[in-house]
N, C-alpha and C. Protein backbone atom coordinates (compact mmCIF):
# COMPACT_ATOMS: atom_id res chain seq x y z
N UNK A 1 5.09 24.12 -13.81
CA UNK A 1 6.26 23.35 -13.48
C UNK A 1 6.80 22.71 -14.75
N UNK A 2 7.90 22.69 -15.02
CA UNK A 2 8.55 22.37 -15.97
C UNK A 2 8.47 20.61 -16.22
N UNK A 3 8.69 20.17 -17.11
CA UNK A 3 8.20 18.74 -17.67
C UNK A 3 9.76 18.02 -16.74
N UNK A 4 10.67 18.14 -17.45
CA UNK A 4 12.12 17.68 -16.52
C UNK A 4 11.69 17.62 -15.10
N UNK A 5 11.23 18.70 -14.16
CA UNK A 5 11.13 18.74 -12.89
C UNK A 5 9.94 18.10 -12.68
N UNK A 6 8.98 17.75 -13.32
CA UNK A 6 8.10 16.86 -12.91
C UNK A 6 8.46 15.31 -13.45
N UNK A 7 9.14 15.16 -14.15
CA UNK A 7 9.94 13.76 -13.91
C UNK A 7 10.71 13.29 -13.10
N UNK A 8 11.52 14.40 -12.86
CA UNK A 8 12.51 13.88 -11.77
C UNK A 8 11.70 13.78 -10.03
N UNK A 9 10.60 14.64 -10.05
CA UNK A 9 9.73 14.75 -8.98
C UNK A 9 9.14 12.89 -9.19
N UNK A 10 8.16 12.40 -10.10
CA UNK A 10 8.02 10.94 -10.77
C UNK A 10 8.67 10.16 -10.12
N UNK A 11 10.41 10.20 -10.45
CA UNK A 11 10.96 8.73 -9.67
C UNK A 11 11.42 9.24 -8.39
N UNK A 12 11.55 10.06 -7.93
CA UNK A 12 11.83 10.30 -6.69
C UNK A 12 10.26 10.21 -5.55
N UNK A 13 9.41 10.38 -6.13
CA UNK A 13 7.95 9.87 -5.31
C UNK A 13 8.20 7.99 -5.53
N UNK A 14 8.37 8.03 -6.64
CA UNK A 14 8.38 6.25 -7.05
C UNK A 14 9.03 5.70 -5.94
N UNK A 15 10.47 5.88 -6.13
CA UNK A 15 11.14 5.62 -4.84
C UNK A 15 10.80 5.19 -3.48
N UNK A 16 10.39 6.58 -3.49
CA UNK A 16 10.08 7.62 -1.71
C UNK A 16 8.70 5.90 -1.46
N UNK A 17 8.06 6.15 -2.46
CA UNK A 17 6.59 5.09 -2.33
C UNK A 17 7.24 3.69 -1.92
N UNK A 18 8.48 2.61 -2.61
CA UNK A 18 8.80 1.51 -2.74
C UNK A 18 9.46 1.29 -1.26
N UNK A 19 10.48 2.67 -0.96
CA UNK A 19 10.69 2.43 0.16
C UNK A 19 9.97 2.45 1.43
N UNK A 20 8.94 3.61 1.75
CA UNK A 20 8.11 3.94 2.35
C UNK A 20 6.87 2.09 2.75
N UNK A 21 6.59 1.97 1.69
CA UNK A 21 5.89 0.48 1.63
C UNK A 21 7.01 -0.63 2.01
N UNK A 22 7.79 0.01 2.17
CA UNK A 22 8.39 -1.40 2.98
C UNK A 22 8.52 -1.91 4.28
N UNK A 23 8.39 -0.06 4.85
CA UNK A 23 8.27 0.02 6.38
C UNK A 23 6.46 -0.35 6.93
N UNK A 24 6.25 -1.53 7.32
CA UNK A 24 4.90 -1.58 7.64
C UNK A 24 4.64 -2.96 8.85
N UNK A 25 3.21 -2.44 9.14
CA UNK A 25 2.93 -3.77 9.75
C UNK A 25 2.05 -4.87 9.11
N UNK A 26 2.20 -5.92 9.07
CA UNK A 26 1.58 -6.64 8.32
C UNK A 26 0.53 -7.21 8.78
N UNK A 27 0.74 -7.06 10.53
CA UNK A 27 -0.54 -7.78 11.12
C UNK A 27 -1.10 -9.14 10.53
N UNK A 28 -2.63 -9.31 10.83
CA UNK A 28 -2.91 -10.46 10.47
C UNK A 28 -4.11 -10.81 9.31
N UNK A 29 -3.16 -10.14 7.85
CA UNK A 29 -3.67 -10.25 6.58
C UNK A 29 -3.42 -11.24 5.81
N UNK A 30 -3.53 -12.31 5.96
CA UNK A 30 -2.77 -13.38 5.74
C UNK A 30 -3.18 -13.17 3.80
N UNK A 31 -3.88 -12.62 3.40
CA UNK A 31 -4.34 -12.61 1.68
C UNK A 31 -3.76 -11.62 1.28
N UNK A 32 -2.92 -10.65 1.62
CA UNK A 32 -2.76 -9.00 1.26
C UNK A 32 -3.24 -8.24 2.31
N UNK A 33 -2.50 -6.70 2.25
CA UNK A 33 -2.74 -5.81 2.77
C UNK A 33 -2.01 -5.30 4.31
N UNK A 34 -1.71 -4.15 4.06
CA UNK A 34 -0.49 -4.04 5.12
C UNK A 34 -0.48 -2.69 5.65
N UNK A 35 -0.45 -1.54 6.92
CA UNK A 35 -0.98 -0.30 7.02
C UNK A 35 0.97 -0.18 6.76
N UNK A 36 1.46 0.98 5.85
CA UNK A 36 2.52 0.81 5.43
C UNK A 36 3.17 2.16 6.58
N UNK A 37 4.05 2.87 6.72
CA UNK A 37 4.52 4.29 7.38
C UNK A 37 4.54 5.12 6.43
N UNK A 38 3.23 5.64 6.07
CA UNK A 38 3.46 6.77 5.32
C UNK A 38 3.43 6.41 3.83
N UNK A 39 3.04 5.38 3.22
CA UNK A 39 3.85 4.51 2.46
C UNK A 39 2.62 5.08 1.13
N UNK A 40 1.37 5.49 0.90
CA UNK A 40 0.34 5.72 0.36
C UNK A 40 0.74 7.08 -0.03
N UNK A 41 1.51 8.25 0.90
CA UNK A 41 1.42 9.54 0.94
C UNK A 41 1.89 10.26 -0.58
N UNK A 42 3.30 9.35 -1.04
CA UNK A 42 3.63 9.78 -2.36
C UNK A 42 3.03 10.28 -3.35
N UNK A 43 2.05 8.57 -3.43
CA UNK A 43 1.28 8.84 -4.80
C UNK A 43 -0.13 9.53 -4.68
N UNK A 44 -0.52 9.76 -3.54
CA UNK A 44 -1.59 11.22 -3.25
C UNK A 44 -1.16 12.60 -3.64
N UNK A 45 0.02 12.15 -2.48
CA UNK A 45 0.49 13.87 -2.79
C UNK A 45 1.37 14.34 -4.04
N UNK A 46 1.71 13.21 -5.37
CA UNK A 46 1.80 13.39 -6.24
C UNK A 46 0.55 13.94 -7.32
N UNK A 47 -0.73 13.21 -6.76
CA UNK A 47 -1.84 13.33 -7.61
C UNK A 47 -2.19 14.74 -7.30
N UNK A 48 -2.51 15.09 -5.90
CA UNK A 48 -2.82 16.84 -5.96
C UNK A 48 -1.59 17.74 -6.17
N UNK A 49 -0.35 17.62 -6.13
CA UNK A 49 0.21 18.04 -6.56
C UNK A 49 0.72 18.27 -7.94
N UNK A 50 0.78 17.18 -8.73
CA UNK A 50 1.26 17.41 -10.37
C UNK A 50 0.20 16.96 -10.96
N UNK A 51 -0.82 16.76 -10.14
CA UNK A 51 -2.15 16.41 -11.37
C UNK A 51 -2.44 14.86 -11.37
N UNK A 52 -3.70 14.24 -12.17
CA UNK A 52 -4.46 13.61 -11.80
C UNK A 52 -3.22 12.42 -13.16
N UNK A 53 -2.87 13.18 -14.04
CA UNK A 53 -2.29 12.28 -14.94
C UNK A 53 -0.67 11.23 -14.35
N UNK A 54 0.11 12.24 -13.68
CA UNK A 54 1.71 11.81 -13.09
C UNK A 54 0.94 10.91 -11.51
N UNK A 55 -0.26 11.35 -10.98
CA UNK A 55 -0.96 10.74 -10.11
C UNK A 55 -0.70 8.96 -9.83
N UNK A 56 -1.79 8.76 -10.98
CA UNK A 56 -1.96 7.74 -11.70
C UNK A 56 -1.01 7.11 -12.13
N UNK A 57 -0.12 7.27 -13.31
CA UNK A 57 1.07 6.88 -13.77
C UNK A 57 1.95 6.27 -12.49
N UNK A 58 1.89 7.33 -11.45
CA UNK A 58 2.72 6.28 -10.29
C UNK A 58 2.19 5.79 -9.19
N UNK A 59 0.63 5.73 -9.12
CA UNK A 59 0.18 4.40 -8.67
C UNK A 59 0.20 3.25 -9.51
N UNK A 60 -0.17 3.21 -10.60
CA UNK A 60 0.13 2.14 -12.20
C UNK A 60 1.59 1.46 -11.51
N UNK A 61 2.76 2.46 -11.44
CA UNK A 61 4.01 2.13 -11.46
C UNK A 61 4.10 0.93 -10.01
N UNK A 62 3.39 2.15 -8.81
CA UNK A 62 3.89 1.36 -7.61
C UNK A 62 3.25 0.29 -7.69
N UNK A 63 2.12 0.49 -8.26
CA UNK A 63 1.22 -1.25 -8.22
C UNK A 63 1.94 -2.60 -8.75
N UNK A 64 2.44 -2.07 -10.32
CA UNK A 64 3.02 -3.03 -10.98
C UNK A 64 4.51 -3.58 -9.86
N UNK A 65 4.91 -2.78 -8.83
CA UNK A 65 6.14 -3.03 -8.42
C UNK A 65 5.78 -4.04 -7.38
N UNK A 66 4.72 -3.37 -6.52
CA UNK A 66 4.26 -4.85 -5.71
C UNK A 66 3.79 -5.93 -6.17
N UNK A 67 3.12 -5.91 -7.64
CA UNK A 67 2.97 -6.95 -8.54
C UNK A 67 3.90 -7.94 -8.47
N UNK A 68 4.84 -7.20 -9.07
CA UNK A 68 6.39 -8.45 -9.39
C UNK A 68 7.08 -8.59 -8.39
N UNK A 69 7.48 -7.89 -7.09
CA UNK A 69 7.98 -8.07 -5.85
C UNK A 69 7.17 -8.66 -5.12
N UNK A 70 5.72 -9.09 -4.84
CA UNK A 70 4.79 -8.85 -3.50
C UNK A 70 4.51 -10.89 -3.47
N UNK A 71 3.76 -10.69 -2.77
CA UNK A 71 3.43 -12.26 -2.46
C UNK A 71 2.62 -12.88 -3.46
N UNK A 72 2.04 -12.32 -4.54
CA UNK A 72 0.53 -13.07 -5.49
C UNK A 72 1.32 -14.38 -5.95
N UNK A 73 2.70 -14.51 -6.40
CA UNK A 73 3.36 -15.53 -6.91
C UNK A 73 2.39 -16.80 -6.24
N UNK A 74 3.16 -16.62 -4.91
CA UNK A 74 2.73 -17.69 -3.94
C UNK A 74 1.46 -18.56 -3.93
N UNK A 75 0.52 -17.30 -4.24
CA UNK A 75 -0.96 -17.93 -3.82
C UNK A 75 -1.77 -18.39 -5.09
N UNK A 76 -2.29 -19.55 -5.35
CA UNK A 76 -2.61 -20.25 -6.23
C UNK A 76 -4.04 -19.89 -6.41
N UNK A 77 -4.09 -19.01 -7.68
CA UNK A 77 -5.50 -18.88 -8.19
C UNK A 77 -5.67 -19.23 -9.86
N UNK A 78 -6.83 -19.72 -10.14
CA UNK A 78 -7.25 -19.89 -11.34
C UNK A 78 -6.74 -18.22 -12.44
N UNK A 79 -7.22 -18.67 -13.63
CA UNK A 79 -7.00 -17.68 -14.57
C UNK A 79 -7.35 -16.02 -14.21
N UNK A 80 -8.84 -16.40 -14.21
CA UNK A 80 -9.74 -15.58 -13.93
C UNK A 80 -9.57 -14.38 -12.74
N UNK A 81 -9.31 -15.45 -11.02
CA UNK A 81 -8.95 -14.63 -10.36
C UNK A 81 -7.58 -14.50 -10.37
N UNK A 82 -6.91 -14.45 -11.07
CA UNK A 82 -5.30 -13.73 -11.46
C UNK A 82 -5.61 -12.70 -12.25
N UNK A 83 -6.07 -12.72 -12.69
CA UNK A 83 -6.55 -11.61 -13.78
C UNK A 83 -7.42 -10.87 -13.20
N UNK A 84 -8.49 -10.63 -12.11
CA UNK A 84 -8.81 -10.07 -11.05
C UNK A 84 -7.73 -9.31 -10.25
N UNK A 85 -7.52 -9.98 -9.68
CA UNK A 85 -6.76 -9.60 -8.39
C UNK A 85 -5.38 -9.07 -9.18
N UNK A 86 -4.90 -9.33 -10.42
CA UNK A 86 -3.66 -8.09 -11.11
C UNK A 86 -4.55 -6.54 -11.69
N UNK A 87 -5.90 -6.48 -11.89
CA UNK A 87 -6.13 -5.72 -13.04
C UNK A 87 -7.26 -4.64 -11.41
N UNK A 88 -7.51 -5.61 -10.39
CA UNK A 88 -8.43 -4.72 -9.22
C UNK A 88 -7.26 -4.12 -8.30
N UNK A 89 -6.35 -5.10 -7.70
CA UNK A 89 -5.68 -5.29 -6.74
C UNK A 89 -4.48 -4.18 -6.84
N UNK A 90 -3.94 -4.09 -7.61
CA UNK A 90 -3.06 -3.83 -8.34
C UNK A 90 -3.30 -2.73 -8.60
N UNK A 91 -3.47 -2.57 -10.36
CA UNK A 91 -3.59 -1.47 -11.24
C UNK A 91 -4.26 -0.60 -10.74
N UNK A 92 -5.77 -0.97 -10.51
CA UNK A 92 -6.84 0.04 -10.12
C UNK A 92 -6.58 0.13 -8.57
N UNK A 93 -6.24 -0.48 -7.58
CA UNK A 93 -6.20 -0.27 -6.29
C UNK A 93 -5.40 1.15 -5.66
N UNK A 94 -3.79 0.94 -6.69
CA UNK A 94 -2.88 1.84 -6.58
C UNK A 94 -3.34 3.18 -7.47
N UNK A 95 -3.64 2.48 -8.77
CA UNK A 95 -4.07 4.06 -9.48
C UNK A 95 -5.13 4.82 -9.28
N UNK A 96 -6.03 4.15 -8.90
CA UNK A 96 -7.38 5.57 -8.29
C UNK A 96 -6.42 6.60 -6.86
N UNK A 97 -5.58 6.12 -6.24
CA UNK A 97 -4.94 7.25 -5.27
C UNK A 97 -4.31 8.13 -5.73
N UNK A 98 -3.88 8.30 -7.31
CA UNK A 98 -3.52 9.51 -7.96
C UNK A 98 -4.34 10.75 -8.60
N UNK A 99 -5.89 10.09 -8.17
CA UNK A 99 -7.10 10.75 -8.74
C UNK A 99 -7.34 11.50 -7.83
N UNK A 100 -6.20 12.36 -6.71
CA UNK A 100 -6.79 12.99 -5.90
C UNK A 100 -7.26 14.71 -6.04
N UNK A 101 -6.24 14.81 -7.36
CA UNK A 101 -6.80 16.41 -7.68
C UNK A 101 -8.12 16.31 -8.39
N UNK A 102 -8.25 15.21 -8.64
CA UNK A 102 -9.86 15.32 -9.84
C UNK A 102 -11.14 15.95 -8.54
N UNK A 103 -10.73 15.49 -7.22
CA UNK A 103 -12.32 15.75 -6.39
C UNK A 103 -11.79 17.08 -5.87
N UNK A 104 -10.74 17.52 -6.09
CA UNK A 104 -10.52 18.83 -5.66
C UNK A 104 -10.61 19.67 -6.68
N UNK A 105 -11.65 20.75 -6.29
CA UNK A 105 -11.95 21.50 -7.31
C UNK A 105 -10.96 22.65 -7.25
N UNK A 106 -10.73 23.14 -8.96
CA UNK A 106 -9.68 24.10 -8.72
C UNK A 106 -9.94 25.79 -8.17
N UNK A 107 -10.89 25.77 -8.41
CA UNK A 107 -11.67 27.00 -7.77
C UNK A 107 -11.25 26.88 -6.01
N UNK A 108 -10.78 25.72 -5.52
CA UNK A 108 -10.95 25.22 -4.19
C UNK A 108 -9.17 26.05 -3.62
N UNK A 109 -8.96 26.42 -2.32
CA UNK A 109 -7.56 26.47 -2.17
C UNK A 109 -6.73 25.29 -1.72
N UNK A 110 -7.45 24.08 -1.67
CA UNK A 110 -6.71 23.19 -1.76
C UNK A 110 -6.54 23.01 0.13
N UNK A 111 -7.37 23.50 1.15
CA UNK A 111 -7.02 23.73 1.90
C UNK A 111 -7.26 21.97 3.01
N UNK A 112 -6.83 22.17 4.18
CA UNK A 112 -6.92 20.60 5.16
C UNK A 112 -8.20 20.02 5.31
N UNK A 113 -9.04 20.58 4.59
CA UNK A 113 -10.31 20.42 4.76
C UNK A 113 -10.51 19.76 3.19
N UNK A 114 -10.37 20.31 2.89
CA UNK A 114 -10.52 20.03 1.45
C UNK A 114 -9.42 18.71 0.65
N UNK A 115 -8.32 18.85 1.10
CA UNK A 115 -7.52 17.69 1.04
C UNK A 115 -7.74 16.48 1.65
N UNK A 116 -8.23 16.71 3.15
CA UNK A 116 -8.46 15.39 3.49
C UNK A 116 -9.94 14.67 2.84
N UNK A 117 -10.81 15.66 2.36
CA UNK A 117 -12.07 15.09 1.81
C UNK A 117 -11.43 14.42 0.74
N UNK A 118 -10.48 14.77 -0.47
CA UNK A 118 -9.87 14.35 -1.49
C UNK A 118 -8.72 12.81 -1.22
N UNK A 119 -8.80 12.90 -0.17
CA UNK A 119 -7.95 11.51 0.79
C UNK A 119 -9.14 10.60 0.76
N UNK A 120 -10.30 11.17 1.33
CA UNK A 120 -11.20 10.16 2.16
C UNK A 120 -11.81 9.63 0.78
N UNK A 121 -12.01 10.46 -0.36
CA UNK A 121 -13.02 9.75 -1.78
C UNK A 121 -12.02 9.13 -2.31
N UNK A 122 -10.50 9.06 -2.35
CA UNK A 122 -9.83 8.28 -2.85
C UNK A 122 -9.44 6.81 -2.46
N UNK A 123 -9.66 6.99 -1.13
CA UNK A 123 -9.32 5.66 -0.18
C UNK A 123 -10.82 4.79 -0.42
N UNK A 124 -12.22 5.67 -0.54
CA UNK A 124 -13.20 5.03 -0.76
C UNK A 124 -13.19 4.30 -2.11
N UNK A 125 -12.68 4.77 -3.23
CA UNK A 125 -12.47 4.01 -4.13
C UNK A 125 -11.70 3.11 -4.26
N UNK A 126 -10.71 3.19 -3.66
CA UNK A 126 -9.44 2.03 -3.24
C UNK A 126 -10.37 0.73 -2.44
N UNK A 127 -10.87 1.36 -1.63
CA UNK A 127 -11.89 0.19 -0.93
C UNK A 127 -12.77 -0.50 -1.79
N UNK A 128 -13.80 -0.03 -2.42
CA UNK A 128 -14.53 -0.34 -3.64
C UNK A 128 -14.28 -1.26 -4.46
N UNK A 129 -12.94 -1.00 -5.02
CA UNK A 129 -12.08 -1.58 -5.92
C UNK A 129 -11.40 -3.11 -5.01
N UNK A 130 -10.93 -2.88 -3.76
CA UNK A 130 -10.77 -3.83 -2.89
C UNK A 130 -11.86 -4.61 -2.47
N UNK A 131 -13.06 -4.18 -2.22
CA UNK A 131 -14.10 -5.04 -2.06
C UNK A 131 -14.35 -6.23 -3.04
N UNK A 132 -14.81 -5.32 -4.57
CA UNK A 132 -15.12 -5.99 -5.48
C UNK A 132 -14.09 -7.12 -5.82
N UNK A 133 -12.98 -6.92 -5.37
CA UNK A 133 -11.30 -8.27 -5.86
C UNK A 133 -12.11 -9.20 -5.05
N UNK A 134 -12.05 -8.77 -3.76
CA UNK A 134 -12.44 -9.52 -2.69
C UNK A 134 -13.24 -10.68 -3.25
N UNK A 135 -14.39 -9.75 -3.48
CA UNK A 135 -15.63 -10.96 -3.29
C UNK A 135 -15.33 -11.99 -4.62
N UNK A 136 -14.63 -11.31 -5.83
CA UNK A 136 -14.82 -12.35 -6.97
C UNK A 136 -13.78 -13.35 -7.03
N UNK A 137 -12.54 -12.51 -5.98
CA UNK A 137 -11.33 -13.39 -6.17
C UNK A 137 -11.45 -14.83 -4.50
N UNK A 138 -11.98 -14.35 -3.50
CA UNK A 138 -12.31 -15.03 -2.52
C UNK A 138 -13.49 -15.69 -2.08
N UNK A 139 -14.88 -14.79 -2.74
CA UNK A 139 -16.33 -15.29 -2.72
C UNK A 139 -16.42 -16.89 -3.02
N UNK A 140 -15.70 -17.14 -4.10
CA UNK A 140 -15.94 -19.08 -4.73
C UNK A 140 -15.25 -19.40 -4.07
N UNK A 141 -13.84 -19.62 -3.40
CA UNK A 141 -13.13 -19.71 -2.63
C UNK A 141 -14.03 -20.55 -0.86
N UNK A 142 -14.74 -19.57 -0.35
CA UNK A 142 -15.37 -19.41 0.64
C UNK A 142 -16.83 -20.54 0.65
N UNK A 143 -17.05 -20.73 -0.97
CA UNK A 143 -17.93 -21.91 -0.80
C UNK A 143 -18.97 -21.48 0.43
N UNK A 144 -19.52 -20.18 0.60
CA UNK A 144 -20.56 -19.94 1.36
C UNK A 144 -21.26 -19.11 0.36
N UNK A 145 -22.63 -18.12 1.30
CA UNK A 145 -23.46 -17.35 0.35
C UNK A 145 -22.71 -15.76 0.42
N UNK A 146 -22.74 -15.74 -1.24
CA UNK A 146 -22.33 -14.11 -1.42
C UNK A 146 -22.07 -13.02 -0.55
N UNK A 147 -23.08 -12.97 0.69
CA UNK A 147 -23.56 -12.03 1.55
C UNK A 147 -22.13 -12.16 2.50
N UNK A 148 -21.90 -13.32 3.13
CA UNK A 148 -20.46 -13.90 3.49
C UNK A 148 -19.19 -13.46 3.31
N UNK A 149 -19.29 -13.66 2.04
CA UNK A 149 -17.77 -13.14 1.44
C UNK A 149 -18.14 -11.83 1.40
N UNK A 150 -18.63 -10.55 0.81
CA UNK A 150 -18.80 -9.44 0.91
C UNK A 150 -18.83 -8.85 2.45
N UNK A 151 -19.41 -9.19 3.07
CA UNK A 151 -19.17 -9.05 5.05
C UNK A 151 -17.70 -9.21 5.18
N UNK A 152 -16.91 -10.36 4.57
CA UNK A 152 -15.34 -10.81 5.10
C UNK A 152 -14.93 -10.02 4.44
N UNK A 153 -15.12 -9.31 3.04
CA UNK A 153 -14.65 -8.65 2.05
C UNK A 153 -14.40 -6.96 2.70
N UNK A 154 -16.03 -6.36 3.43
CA UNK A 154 -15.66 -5.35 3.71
C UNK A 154 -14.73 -5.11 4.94
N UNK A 155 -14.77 -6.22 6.12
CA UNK A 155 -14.46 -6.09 7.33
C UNK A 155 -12.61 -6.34 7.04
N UNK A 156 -12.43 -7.19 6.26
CA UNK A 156 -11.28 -7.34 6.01
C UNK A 156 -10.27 -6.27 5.52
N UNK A 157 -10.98 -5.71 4.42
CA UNK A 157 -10.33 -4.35 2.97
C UNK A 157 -9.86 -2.95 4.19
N UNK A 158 -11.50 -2.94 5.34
CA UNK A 158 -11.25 -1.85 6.33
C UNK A 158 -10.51 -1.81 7.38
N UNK A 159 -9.95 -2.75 7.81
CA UNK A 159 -9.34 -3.60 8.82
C UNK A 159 -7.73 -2.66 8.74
N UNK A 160 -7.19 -2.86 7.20
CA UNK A 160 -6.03 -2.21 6.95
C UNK A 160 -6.60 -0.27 6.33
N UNK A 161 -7.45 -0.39 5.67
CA UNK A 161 -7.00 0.59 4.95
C UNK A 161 -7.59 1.97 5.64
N UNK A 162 -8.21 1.76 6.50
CA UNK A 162 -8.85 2.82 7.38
C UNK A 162 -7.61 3.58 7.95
N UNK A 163 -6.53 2.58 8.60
CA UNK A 163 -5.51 3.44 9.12
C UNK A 163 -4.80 4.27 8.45
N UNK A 164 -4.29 3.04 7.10
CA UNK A 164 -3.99 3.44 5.97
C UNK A 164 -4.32 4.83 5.62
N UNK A 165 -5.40 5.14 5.82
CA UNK A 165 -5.85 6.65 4.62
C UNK A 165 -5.55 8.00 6.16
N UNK A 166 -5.65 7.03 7.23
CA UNK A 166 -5.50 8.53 8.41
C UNK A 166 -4.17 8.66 8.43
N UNK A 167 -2.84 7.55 7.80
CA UNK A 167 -1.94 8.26 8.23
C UNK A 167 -1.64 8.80 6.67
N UNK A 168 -2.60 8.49 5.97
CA UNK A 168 -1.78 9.19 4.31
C UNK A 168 -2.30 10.71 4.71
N UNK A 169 -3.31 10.97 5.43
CA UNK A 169 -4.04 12.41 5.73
C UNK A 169 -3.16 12.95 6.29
N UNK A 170 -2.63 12.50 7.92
CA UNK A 170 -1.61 12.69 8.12
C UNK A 170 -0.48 13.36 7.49
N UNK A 171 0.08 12.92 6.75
CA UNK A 171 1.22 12.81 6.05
C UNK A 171 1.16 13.77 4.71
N UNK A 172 0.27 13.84 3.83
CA UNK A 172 0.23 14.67 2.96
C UNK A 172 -0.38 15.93 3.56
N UNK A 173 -1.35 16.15 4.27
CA UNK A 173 -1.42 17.40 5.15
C UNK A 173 -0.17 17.99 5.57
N UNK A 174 0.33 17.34 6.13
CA UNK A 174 1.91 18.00 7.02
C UNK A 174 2.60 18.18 5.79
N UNK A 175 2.87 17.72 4.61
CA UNK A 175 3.42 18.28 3.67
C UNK A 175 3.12 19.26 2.49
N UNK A 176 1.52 19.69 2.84
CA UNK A 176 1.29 20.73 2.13
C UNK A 176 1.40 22.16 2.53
N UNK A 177 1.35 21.71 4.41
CA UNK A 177 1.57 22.79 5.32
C UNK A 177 2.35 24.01 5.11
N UNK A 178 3.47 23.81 4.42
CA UNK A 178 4.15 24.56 4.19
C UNK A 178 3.82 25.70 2.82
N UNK A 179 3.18 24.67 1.96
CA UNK A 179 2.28 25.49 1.02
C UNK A 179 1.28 26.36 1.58
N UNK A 180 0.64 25.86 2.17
CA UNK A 180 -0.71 26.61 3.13
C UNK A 180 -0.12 28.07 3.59
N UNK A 181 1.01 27.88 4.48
CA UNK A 181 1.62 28.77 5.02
C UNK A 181 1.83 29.82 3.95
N UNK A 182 2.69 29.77 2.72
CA UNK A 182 3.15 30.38 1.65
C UNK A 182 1.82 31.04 0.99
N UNK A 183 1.02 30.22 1.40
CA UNK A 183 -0.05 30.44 0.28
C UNK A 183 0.14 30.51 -1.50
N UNK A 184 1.05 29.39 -1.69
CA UNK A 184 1.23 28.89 -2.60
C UNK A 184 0.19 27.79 -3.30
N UNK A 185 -0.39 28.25 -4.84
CA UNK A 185 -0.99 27.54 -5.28
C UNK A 185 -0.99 26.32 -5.17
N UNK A 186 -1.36 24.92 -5.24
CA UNK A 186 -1.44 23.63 -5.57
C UNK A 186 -1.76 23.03 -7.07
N UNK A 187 -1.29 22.87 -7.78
CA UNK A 187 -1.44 21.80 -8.94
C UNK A 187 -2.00 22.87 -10.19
């Protein structure tokens, strides 16, 4: 694929992502976190599609956008957990979902089986990465024992993102479908 057409592919996922994340429910996350419509699917199906590098780059992007648009203004944290919760929450939360061609092997056809496994290790790292904010940015916070906040940490992170990753499966499945059909390479 040509460098031009994978840029212009770039802000048009960027986009597709800012708007997509806007349509959501917010339920009752009162710290972050929101199951969006589809809103994750971009920057997946950017990552198995143009690779693990344009992946990344526009989770980086979408992260930084909920950065400066999203609620963190509001909520009053020390240095430390600002610098947490921008560098977990954020950066790494959004950019490990562009790492989805790395668990797909290229030897692999890229097939619904194989994609959604590449969904499910990406969302696990998203969680991971969400856990760990959790406990360092809310654990002192909570003024209880470690074990506490990590329990609120996982029940909380899974609460949203479980749906989160079935409808990104969803959603980037139905859009590779057509590849499948073609039997057109992937990435």
């Amino acid at each position: 694929m040509k460098k031009n057409k994978k840029v212009s592919l770039f802000a048009f996922f960027f986009a597709l992502t800012v708007l997509l994340g806007n349509i959501k429910f917010s339920g009752f996350w009162p710290c972050g976190g929101s199951v969006s419509l589809f809103g994750m699917v971009p920057i997946v199906f950017t990552g198995i599609k143009l690779g693990p590098r344009f992946g990344v780059l526009l989770g980086l992007a979408c992260g930084l956008f909920k950065l400066f648009f999203g609620p963190l203004g509001s909520i009053a944290l020390n240095g430390f957990q600002f610098f947490v919760c921008v560098f977990l929450d954020y950066l790494c939360g959004y950019g490990v979902l562009g790492l989805g061609s790395v668990f797909c092997c290229r030897k692999l056809k890229k097939e619904f089986r194989e994609v959604c496994l590449c969904i499910f290790v990406v969302f696990m790292l998203k969680f991971v990465v969400h856990l760990i904010a959790g406990v360092l940015v809310w654990g002192p916070l909570l003024k209880q024992a470690r074990v506490v906040a990590v329990t609120l940490s996982i029940f909380y992170n899974a609460s949203y993102l479980i749906p989160e990753m079935f409808l990104t499966m969803l959603g980037v499945c139905r859009l590779l479908a057509s590849d499948w059909k073609r039997g057109t390479k992937l990435a």
